[in-house]
N, C-alpha and C. Protein backbone atom coordinates (compact mmCIF):
# COMPACT_ATOMS: atom_id res chain seq x y z
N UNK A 1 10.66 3.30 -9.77
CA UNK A 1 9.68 3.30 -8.70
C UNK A 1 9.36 4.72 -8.27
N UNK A 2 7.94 5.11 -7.73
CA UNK A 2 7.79 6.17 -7.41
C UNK A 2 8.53 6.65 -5.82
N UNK A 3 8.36 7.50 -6.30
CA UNK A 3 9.04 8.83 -4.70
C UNK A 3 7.98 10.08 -3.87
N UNK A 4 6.64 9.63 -4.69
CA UNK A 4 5.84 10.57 -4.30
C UNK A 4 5.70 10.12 -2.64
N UNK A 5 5.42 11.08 -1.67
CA UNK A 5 5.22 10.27 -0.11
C UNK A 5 3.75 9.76 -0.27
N UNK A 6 3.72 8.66 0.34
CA UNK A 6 2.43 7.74 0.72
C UNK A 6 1.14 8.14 1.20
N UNK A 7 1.44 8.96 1.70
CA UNK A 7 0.20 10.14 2.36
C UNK A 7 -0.19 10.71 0.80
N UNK A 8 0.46 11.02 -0.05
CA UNK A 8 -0.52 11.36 -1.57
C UNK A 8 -0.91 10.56 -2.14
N UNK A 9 -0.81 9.28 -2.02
CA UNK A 9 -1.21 8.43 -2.99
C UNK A 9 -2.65 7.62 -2.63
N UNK A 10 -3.22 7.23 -4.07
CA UNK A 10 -4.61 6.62 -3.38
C UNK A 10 -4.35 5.49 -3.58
N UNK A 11 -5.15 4.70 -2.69
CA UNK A 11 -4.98 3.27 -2.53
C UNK A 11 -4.76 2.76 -4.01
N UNK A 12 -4.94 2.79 -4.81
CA UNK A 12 -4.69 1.82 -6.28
C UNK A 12 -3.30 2.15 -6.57
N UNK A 13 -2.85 3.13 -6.79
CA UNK A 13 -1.55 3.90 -6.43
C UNK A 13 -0.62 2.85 -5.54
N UNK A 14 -1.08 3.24 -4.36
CA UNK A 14 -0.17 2.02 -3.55
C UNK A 14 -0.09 0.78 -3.98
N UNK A 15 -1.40 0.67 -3.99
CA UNK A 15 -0.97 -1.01 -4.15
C UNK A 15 -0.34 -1.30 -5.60
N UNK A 16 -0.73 -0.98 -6.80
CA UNK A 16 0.53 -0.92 -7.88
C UNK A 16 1.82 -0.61 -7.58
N UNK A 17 2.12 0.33 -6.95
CA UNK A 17 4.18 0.59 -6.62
C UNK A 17 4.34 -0.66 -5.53
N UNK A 18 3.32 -0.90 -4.93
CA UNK A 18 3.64 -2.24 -4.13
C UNK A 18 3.54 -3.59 -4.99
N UNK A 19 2.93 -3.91 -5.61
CA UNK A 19 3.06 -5.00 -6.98
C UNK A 19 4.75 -4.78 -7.31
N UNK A 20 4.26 -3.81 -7.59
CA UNK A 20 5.43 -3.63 -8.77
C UNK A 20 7.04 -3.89 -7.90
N UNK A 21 6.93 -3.57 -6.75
CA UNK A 21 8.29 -3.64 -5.95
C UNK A 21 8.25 -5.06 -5.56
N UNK A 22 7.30 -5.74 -5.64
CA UNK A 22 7.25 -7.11 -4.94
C UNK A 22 7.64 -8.29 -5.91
N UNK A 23 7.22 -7.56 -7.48
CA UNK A 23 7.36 -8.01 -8.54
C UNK A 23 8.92 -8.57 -8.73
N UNK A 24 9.55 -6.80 -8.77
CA UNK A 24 11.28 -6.94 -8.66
C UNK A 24 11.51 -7.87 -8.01
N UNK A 25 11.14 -7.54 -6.65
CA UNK A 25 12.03 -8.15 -5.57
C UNK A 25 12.17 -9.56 -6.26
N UNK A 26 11.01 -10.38 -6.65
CA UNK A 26 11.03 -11.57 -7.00
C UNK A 26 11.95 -12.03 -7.79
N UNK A 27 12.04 -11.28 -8.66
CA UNK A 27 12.89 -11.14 -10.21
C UNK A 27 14.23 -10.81 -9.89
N UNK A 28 14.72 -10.59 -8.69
CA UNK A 28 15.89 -10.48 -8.42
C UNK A 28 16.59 -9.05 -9.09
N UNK A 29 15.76 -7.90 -9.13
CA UNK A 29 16.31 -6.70 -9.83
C UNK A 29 16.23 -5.60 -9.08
N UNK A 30 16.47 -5.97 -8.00
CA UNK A 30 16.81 -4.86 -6.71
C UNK A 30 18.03 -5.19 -6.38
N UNK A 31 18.59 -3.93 -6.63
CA UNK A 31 20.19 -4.04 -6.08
C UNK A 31 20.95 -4.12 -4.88
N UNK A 32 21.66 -4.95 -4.13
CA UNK A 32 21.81 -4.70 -2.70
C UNK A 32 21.72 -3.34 -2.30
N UNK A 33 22.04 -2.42 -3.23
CA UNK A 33 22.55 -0.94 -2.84
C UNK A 33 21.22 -0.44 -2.13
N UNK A 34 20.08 -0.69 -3.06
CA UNK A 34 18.88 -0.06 -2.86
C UNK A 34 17.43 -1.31 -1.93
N UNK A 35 18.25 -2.26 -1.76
CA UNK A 35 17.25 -2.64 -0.72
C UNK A 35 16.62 -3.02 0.41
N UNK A 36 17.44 -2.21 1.24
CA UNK A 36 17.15 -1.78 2.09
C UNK A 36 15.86 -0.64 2.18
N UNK A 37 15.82 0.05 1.35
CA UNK A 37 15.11 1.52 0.75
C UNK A 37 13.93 0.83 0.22
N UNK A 38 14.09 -0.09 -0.36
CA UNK A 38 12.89 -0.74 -1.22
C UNK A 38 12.18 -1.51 -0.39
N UNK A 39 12.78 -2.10 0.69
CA UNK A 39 11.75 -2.63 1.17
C UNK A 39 11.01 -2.13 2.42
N UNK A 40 11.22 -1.25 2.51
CA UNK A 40 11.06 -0.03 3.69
C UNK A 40 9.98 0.25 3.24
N UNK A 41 10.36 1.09 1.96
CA UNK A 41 9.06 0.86 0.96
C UNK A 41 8.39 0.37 0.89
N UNK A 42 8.15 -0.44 0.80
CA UNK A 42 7.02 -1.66 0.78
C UNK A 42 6.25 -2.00 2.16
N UNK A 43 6.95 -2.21 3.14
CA UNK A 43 6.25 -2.31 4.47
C UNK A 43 5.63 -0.92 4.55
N UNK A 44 5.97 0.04 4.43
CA UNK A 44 4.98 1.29 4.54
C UNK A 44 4.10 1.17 3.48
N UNK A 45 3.89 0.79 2.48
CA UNK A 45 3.16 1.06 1.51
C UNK A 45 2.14 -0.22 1.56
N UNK A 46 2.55 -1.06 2.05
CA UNK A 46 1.41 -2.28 2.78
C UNK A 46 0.71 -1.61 4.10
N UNK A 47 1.49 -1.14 5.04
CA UNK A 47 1.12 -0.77 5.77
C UNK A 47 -0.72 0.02 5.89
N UNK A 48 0.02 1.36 4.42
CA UNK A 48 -0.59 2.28 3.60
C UNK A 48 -2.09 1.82 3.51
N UNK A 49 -2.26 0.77 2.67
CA UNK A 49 -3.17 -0.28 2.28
C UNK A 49 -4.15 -0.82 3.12
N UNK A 50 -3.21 -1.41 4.22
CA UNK A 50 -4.22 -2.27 5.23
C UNK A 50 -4.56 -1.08 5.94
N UNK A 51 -4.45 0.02 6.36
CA UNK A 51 -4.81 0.90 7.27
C UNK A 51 -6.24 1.45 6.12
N UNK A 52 -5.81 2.23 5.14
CA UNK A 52 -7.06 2.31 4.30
C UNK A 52 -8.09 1.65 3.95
N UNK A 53 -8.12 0.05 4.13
CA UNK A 53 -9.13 -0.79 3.91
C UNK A 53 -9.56 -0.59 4.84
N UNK A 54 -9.15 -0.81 6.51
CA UNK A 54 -9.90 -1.26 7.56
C UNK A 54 -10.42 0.17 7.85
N UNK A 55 -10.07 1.31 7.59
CA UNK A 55 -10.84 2.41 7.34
C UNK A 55 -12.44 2.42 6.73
N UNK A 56 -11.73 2.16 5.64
CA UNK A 56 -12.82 1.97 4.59
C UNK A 56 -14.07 0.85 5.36
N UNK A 57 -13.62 0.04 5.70
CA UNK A 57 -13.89 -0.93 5.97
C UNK A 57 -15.65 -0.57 7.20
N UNK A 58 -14.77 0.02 8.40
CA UNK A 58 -15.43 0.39 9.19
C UNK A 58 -16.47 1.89 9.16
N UNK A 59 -15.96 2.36 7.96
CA UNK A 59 -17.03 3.42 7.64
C UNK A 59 -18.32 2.99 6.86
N UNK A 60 -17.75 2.17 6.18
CA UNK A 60 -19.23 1.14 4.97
C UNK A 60 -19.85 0.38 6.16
N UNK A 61 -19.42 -0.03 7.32
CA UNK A 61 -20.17 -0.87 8.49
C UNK A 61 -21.23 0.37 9.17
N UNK A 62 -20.66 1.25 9.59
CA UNK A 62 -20.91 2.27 10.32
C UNK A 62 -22.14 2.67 8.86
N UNK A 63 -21.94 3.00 7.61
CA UNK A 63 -23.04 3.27 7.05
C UNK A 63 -24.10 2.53 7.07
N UNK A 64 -23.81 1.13 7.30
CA UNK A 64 -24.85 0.04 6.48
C UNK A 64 -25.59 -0.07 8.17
N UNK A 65 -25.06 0.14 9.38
CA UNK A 65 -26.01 0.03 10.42
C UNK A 65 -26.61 1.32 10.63
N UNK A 66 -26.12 2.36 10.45
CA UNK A 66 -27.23 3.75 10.39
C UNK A 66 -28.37 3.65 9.45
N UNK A 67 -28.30 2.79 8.32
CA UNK A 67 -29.13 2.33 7.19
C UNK A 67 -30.44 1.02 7.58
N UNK A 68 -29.92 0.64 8.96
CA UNK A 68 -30.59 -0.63 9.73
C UNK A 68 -30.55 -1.89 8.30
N UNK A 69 -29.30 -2.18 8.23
CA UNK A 69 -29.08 -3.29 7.21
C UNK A 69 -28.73 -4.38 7.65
């Protein structure tokens, strides 16, 4: 899994290391040792996600009514 901090990564980025950790988790290949860490991970990296959409979100609104759409 990556270690880059979340603040570098672009949304596709996230949401793949977030697949991918959600994937494990499922699969049972997270070790007690590490998951605690992993899923820390993951709530920030969801977090990551939903904050960037509704970003996104409200700037494409904000375009499309300056556009009178």
């Amino acid at each position: 899994m990556e270690n880059k901090p979340i603040s570098k990564l672009t949304y596709e980025e996230a949401s793949k290391e977030l697949e991918l950790i959600l994937e494990n988790l499922r699969n049972d290949e997270v070790s007690i040792d590490t998951l605690e860490k992993v899923v820390s991970r993951a709530a920030a990296l969801s977090k990551f996600c939903q904050d960037k959409l509704r970003n996104t979100e409200q700037k494409v609104q904000g375009i499309i009514e300056k556009l009178g759409l």
